[in-house]
Protein backbone atom coordinates (compact mmCIF):
# COMPACT_ATOMS: atom_id res chain seq x y z
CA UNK A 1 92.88 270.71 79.67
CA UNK A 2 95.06 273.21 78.80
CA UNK A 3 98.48 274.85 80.39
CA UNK A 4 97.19 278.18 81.71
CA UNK A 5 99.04 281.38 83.76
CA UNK A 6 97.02 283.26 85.71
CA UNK A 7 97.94 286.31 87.08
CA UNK A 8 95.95 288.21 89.38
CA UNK A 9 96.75 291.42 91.60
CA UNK A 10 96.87 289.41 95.27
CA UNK A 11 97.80 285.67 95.32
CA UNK A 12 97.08 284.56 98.76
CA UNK A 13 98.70 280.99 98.61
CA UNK A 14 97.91 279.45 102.59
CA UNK A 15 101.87 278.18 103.20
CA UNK A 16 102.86 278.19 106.65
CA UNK A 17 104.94 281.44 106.28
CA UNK A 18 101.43 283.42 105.52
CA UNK A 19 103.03 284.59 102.67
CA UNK A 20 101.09 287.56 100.73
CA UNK A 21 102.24 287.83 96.58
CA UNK A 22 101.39 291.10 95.35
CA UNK A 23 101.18 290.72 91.31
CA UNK A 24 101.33 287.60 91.24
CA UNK A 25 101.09 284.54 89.44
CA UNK A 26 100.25 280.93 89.27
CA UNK A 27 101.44 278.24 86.40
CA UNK A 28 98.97 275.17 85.85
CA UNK A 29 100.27 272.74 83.60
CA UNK A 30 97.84 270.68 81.17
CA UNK A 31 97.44 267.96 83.85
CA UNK A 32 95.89 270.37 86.08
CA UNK A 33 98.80 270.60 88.38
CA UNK A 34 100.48 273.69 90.37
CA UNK A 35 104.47 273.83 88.02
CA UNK A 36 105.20 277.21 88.94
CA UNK A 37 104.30 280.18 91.54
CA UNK A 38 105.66 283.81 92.17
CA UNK A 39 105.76 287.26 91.08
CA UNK A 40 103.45 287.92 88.12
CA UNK A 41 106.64 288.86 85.59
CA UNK A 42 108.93 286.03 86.90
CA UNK A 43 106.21 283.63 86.06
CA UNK A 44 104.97 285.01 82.76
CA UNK A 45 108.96 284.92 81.49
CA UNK A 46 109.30 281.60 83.00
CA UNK A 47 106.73 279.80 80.38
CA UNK A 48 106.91 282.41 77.92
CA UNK A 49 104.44 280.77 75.36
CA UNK A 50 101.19 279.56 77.77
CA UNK A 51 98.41 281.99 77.28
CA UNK A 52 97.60 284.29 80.57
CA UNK A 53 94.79 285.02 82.37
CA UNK A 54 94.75 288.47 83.84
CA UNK A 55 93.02 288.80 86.95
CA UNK A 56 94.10 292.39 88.29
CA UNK A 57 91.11 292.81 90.87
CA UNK A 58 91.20 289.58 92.13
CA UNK A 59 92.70 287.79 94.95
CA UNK A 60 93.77 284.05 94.03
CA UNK A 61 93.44 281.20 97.06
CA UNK A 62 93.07 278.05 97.31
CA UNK A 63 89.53 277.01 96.58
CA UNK A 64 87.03 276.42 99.95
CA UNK A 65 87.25 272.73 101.64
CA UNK A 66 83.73 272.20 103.05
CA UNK A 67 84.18 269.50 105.66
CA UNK A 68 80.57 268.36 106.08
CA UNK A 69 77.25 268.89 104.15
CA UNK A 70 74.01 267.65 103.30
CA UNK A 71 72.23 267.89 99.93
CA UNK A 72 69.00 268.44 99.88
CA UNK A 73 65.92 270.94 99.22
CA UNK A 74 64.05 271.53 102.31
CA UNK A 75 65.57 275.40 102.96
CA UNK A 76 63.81 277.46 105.07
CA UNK A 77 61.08 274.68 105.94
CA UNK A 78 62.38 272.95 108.52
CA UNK A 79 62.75 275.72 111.58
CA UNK A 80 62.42 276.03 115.09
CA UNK A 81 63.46 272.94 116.55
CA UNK A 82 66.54 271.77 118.17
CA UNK A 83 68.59 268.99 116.61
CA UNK A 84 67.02 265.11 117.71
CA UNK A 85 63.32 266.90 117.55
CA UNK A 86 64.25 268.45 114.23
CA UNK A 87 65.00 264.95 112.57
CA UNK A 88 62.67 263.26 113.84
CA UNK A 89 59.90 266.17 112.99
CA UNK A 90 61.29 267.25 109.30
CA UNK A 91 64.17 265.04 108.11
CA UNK A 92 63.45 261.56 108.59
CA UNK A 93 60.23 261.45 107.16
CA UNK A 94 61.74 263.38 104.08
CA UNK A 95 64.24 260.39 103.75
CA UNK A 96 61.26 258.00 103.77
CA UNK A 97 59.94 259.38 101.31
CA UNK A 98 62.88 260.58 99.02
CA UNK A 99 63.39 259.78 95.82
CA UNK A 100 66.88 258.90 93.52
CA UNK A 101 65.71 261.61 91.24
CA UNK A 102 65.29 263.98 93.74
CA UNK A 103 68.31 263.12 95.35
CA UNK A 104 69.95 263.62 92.20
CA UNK A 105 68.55 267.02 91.37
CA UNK A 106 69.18 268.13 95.07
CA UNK A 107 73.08 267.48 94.37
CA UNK A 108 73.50 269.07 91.47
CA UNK A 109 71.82 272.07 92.65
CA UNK A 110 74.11 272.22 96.02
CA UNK A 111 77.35 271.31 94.17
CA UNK A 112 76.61 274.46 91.43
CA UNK A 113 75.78 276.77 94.67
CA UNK A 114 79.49 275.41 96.14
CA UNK A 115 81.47 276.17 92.97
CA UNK A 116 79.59 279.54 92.62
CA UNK A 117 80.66 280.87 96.34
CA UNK A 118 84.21 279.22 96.31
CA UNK A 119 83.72 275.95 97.61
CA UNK A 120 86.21 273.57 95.50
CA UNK A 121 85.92 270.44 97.64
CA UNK A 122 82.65 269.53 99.00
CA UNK A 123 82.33 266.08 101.83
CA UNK A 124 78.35 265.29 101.01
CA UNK A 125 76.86 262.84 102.59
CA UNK A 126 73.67 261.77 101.52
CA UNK A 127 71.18 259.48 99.21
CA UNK A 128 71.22 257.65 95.84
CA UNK A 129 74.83 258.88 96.08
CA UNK A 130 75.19 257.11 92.25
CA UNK A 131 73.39 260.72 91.06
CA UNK A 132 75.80 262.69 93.58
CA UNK A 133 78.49 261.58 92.08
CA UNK A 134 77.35 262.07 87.97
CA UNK A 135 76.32 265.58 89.70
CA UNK A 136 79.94 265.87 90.56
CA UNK A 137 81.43 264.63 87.92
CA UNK A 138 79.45 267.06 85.17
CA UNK A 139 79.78 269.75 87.21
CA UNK A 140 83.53 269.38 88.04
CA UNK A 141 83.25 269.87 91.79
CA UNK A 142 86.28 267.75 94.05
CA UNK A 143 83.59 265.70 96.38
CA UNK A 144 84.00 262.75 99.04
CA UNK A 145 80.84 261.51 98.80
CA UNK A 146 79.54 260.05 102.25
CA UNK A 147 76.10 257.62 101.88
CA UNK A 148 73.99 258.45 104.29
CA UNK A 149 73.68 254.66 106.21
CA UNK A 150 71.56 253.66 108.95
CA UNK A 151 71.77 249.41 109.79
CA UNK A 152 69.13 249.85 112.52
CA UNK A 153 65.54 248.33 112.54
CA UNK A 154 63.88 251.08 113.43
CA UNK A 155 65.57 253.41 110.04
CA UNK A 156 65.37 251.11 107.53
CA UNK A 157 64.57 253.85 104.98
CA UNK A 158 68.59 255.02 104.50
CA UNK A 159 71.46 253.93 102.73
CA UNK A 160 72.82 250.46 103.79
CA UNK A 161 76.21 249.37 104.32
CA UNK A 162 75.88 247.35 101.07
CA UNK A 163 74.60 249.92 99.08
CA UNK A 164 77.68 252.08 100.61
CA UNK A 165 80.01 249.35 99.31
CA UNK A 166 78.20 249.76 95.54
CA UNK A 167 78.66 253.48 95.68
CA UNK A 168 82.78 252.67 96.72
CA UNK A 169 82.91 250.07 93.87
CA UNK A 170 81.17 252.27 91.15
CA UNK A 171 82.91 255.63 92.00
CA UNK A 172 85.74 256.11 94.10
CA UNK A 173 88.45 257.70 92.59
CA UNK A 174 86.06 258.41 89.66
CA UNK A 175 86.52 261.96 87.59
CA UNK A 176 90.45 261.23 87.53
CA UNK A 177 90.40 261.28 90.99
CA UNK A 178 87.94 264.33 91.92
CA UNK A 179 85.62 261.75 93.30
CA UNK A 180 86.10 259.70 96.68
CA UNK A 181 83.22 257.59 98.37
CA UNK A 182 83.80 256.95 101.93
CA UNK A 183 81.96 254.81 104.41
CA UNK A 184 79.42 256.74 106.16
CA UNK A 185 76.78 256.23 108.88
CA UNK A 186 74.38 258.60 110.29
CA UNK A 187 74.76 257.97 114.18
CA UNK A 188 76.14 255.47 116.55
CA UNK A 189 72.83 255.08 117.35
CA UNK A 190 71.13 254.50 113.72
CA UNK A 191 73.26 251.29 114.07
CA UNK A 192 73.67 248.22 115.25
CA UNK A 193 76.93 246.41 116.96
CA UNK A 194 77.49 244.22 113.84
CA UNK A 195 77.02 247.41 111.66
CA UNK A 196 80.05 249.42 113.55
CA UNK A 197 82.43 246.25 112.85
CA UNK A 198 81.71 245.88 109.12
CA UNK A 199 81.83 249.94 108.52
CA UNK A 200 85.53 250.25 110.26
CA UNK A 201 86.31 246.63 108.34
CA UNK A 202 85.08 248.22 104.60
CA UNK A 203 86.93 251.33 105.31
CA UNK A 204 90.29 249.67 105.48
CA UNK A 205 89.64 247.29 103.19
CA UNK A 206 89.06 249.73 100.58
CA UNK A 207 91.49 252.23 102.18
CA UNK A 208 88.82 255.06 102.10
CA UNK A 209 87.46 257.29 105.28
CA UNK A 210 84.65 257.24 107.51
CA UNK A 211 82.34 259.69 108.03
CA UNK A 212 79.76 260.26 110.93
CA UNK A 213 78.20 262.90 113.32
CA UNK A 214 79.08 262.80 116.68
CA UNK A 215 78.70 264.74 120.13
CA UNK A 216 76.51 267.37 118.38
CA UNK A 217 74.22 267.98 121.75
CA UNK A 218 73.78 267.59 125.11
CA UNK A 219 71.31 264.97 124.50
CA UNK A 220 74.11 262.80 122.32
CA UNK A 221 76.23 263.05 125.67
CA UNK A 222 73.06 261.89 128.29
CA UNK A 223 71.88 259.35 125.71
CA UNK A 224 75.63 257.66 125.19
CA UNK A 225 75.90 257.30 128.68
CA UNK A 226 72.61 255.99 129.22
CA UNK A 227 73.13 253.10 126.47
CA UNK A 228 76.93 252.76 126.60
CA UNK A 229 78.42 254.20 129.94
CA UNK A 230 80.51 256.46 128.66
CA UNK A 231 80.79 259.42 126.53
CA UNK A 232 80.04 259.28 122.81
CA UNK A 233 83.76 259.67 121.43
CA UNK A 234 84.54 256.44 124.12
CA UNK A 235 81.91 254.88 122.56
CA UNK A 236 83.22 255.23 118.84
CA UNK A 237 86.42 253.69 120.25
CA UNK A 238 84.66 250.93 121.67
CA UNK A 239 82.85 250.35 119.25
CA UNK A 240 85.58 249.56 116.87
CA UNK A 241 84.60 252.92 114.53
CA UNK A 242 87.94 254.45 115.51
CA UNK A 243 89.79 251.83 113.65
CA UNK A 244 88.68 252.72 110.24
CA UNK A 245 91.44 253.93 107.83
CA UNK A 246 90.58 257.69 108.95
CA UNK A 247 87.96 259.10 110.12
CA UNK A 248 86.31 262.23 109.95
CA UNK A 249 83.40 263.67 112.64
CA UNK A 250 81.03 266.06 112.30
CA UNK A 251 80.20 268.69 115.22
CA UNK A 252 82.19 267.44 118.29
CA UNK A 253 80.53 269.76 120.29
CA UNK A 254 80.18 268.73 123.63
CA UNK A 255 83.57 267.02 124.00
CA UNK A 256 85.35 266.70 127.29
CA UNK A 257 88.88 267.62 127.43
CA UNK A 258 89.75 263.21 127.36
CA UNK A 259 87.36 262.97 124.52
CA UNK A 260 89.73 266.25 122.79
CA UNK A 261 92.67 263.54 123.57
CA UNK A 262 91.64 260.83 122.49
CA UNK A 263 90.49 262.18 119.07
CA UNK A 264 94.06 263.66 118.58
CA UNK A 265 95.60 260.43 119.59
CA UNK A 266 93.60 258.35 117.10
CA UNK A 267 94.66 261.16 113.94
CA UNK A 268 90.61 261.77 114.06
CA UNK A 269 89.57 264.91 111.87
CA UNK A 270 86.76 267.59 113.27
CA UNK A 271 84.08 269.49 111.18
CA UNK A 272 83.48 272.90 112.48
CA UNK A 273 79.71 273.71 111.79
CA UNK A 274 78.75 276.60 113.61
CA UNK A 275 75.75 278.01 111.49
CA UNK A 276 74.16 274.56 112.18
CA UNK A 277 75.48 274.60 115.67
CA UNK A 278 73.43 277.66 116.36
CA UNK A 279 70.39 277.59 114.28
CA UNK A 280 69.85 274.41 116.24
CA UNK A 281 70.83 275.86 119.46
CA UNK A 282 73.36 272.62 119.91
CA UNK A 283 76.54 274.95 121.15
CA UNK A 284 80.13 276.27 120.46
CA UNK A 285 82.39 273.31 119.84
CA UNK A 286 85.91 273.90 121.18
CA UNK A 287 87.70 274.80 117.87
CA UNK A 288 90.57 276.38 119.90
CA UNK A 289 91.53 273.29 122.52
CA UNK A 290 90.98 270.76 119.31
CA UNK A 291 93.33 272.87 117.54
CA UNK A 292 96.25 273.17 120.13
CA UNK A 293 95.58 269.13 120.85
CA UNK A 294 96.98 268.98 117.12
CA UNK A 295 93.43 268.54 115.83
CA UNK A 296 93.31 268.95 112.05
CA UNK A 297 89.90 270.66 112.43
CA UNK A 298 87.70 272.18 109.14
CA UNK A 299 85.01 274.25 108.53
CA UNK A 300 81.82 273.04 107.18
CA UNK A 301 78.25 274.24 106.30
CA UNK A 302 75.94 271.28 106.92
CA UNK A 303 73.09 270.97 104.67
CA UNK A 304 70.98 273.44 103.41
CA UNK A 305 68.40 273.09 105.46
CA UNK A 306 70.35 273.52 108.76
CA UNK A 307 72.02 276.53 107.55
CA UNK A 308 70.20 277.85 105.11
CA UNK A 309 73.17 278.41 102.50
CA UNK A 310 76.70 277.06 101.65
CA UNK A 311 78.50 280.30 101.48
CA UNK A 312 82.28 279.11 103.26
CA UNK A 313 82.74 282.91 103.79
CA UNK A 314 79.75 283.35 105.68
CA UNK A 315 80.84 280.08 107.76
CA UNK A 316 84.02 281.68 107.83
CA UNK A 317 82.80 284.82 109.94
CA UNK A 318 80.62 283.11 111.52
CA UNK A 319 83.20 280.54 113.18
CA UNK A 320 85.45 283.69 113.91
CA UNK A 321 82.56 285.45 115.89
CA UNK A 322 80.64 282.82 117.72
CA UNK A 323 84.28 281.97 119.02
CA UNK A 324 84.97 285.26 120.32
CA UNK A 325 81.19 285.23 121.57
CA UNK A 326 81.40 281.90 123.08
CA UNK A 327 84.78 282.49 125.31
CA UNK A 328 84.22 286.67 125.84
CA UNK A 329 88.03 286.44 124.55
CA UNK A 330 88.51 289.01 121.33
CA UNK A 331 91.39 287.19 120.26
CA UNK A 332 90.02 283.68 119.91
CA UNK A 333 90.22 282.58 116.34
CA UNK A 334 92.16 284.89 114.75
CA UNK A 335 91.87 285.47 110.81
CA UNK A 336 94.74 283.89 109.68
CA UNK A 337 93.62 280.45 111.99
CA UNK A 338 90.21 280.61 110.32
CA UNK A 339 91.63 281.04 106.79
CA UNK A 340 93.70 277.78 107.37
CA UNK A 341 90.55 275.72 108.82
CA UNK A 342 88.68 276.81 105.17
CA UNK A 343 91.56 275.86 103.20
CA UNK A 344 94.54 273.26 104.27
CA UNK A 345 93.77 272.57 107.61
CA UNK A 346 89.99 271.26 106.02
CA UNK A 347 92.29 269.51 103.56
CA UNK A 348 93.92 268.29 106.23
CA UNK A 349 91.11 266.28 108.34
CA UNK A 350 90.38 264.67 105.06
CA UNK A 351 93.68 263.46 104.38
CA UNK A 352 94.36 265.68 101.38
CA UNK A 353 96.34 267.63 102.64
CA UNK A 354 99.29 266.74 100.09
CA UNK A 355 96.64 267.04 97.18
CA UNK A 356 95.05 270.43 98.15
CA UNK A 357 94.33 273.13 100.22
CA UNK A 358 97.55 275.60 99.44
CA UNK A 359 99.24 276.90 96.61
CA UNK A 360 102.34 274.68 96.01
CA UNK A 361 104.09 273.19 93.45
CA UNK A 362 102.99 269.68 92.82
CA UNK A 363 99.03 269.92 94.28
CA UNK A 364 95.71 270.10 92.54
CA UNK A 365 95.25 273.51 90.79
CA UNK A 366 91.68 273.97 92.70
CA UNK A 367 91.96 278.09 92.83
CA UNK A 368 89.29 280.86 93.12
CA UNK A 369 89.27 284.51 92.61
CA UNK A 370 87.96 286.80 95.11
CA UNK A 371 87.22 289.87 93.80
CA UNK A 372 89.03 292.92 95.45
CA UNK A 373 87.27 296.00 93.72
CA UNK A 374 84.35 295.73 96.34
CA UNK A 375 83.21 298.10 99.24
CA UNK A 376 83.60 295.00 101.22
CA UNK A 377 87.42 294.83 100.62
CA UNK A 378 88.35 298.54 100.92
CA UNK A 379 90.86 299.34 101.87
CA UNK A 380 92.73 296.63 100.56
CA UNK A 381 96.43 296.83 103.02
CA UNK A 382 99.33 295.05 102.38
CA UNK A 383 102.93 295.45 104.62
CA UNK A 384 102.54 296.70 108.60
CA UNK A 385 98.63 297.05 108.55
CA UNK A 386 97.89 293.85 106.39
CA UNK A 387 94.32 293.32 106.47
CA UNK A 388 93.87 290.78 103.40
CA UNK A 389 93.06 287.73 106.12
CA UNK A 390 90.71 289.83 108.30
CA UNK A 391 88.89 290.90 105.36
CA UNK A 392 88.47 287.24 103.98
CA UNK A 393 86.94 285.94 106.81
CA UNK A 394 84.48 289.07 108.02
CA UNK A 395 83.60 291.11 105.19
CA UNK A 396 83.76 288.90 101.73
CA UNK A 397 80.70 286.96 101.20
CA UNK A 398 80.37 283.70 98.37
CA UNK A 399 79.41 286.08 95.73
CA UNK A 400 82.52 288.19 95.60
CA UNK A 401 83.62 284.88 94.02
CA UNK A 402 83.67 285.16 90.09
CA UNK A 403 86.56 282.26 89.29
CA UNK A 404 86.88 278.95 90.56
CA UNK A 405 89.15 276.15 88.89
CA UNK A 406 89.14 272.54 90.16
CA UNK A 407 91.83 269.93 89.22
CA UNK A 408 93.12 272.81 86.47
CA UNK A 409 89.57 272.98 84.85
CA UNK A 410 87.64 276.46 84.66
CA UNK A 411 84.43 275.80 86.29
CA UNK A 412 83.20 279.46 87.32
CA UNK A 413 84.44 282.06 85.39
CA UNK A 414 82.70 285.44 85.50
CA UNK A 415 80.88 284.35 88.19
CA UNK A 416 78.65 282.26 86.32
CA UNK A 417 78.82 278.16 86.55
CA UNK A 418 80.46 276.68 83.09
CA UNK A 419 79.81 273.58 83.59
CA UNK A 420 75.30 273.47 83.88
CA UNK A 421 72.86 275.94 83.47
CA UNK A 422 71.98 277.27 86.84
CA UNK A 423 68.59 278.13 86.27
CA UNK A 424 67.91 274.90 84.62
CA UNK A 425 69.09 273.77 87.92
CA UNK A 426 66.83 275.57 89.82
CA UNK A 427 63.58 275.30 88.00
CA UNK A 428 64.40 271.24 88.42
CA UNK A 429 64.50 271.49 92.00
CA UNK A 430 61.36 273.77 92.02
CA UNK A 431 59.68 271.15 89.94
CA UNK A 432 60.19 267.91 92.33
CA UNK A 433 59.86 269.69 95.72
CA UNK A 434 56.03 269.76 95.61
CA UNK A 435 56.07 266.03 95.28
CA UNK A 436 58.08 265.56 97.93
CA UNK A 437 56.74 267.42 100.55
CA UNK A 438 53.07 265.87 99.64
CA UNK A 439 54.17 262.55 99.85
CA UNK A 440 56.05 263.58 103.45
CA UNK A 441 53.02 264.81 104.37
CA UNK A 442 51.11 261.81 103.68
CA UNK A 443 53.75 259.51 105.95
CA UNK A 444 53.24 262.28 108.88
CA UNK A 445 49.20 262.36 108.37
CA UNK A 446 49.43 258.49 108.78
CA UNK A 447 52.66 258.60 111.37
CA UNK A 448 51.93 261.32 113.54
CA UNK A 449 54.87 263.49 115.03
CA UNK A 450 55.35 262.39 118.88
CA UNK A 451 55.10 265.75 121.25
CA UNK A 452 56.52 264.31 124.32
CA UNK A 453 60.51 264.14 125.21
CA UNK A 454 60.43 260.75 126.11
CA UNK A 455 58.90 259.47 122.33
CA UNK A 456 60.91 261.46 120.24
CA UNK A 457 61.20 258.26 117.80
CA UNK A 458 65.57 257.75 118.84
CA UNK A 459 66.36 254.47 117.54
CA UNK A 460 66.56 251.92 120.52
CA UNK A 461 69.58 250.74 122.34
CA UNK A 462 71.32 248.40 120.41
């Protein structure tokens, strides 16, 4: 790693004063850290003998925090359901049947198409996460990778609390720090009681997060207080989940406004995921009353299949509209608060909000370019009809990304990945997937799908 300056025509760097550099500049020294940012002349005299990269139709940011995902190569093959019949109809019997290699090439593949749309930090949870995080580490992406446990009788076929606890011991903090493992578990209800108490107890004992989904339908509302008696984000404080050393959920949809309270008291972070929210008709989570409980809410894709890409910009938009949409209120989720979710705020709910997610002396140089000599970005205003924000988040799409740097490393540059061959990438996961959907269809053939409500294959009560 090498001291770099790069200077680029916007530098967009997400402090709290929305500042807005015009020919500017950012100094990474050869550790990978931010030494030194301002105007583009200051900071070329200032460290007169690093080499420069010149970026003059670009827009630097901090790279894209995607708060939840899932790897994986089912895209566009798993439609048309809503959320408990789609798991039970497409995505558990893939995880039955999945292999480590698969799992493997499914990461690598999902962690190039991240790095290639301006995704920096990635939260993955899924499989054989031992080949999610070599994928990470060759590639150069900043993941918290989240095993995909279930400690239930009736899913057997997931990750396991000890395999979890291999994954921690192998590979957190791996990649000189690029690479955390927290504890993860699908559901409350993929587990058992003794399951709950030993996943809060491994996540303070090895002072990592946890990571699960949580009030993501209507159904995970009737079905918590069916089984438990009260709502689901009760139950995760009953349960003893609440008391890991932070915790991160995915969806919070249907939360009540005591459920909104209860995950700011407990310093409880929120993935945004409305692509998935929609495609799988689940809802509109509250972003706004999280966010003025003092919710450090992100933004996040979901996997592949429930979205069908990881483009952050697209998500971007997309959480800025179905806002707007969702409350008839124009003004709800303004640019500026959507730009912060993608960037420190994300950083925020996963407690790295010191390491990344803005432009300041003494973080992680993780840094994209967005290009700026695109229809998409014209006109390009600066001073009393600024339109830089508004622009990110509704007209720039992934591939107006051509430069993304993690931890000071080039990783994009040009727009093409550095660090694998993409197409080598692809033709791998075009290889496998035949495989695994035959062998899925083999377990349904012999397992058939239930069509009534009341069969749908949930886990039982615990």
């Amino acid at each position: 790693m090498s001291a770099l300056v790069l200077r680029a025509g916007l530098v967009l760097p997400m402090t709290p004063d929305d500042e807005v550099l015009v020919d500017g500049a950012v100094f990474v020294n050869d550790s990978g850290v931010i030494d030194d940012i301002g105007g583009g002349a200051d900071v070329e005299a200032r460290h007169p003998d690093v080499p420069v990269k010149r970026l003059p139709d670009r827009l630097l940011m901090p790279g894209i925090v995607n708060t939840h995902c899932h790897s994986g190569m089912l895209r566009g093959t798993a439609e048309g359901l809503p959320v408990w019949a789609w798991l039970q109809r497409f995505i558990d019997p893939m995880h039955r049947v999945l292999t480590a290699r698969e799992a493997e090439a499914a990461s690598r593949l999902c962690y190039a198409e991240a790095l290639l749309s301006g995704t920096t930090t990635i939260v993955d949870m899924w499989r054989y996460m031992d080949g999610s995080a070599r994928a990470a580490n060759e590639l150069g992406i900043r993941a918290v990778l989240v095993p995909y446990v279930a400690e239930h009788p009736d899913h057997d076929y997931f990750e396991t609390l000890n395999t979890n606890e291999q994954v921690i011991r192998a590979w957190n903090g791996g990649a000189a720090g690029r690479i955390q493992v927290w504890v993860g578990l699908e559901h409350l209800f993929y587990a058992v009681p003794e399951a709950w108490k030993r996943a809060a107890a491994m996540s303070r004992e090895y002072g990592v997060g946890l990571h699960t989904h949580s009030n993501e339908s209507q159904f995970d509302v009737e079905e918590s207080l069916r089984r438990f008696g009260v709502r689901p984000i009760h139950a995760l404080e009953r349960s003893g989940l609440l008391d890991a050393q932070r915790v991160l959920l995915a969806h919070c949809v249907w939360v009540s406004d005591d459920e909104i309270q209860l995950i700011a008291d407990r310093g409880v972070g929120v993935a945004h995921n409305p692509i998935s929210n929609m495609k799988l008709a689940s809802g509109a989570t509250p972003v706004e009353a999280l966010l003025a409980a003092g919710v450090s809410v992100g933004l996040g894709t979901d996997g592949e299949k429930e979205n069908n890409n990881l483009d952050m910009f697209e998500e971007m938009k997309t959480a800025s509209l179905l806002a707007k949409f969702s409350r008839l209120d124009a003004s709800a989720l303004d640019a500026w608060s959507i730009c912060r979710m993608a960037t420190i705020t994300g950083a925020k709910a996963l407690g790295l909000g010191e390491t990344i997610g803005s432009l300041e002396i003494g973080k992680r140089a993780d840094i994209i370019a967005v290009r700026t000599d695109t229809p998409r970005m014209t006109p390009l205003l600066t001073g009393p009809y600024l339109n830089i924000p508004d622009n990110l988040v509704h007209a720039v799409q992934g591939g107006d990304v051509d430069f993304s740097m993690v931890a000071g490393e080039i990783v994009v540059d040009g727009g093409q990945l550095r660090t694998a061959d993409i197409k080598e990438l692809i033709a791998d996961v075009n290889t496998l997937v035949p495989g695994l959907f035959a062998r899925r269809a083999e377990w349904l053939a012999n397992n058939p799908y239930p069509q009534d409500e009341a069969s749908r294959g949930m886990p039982a009560a615990s």
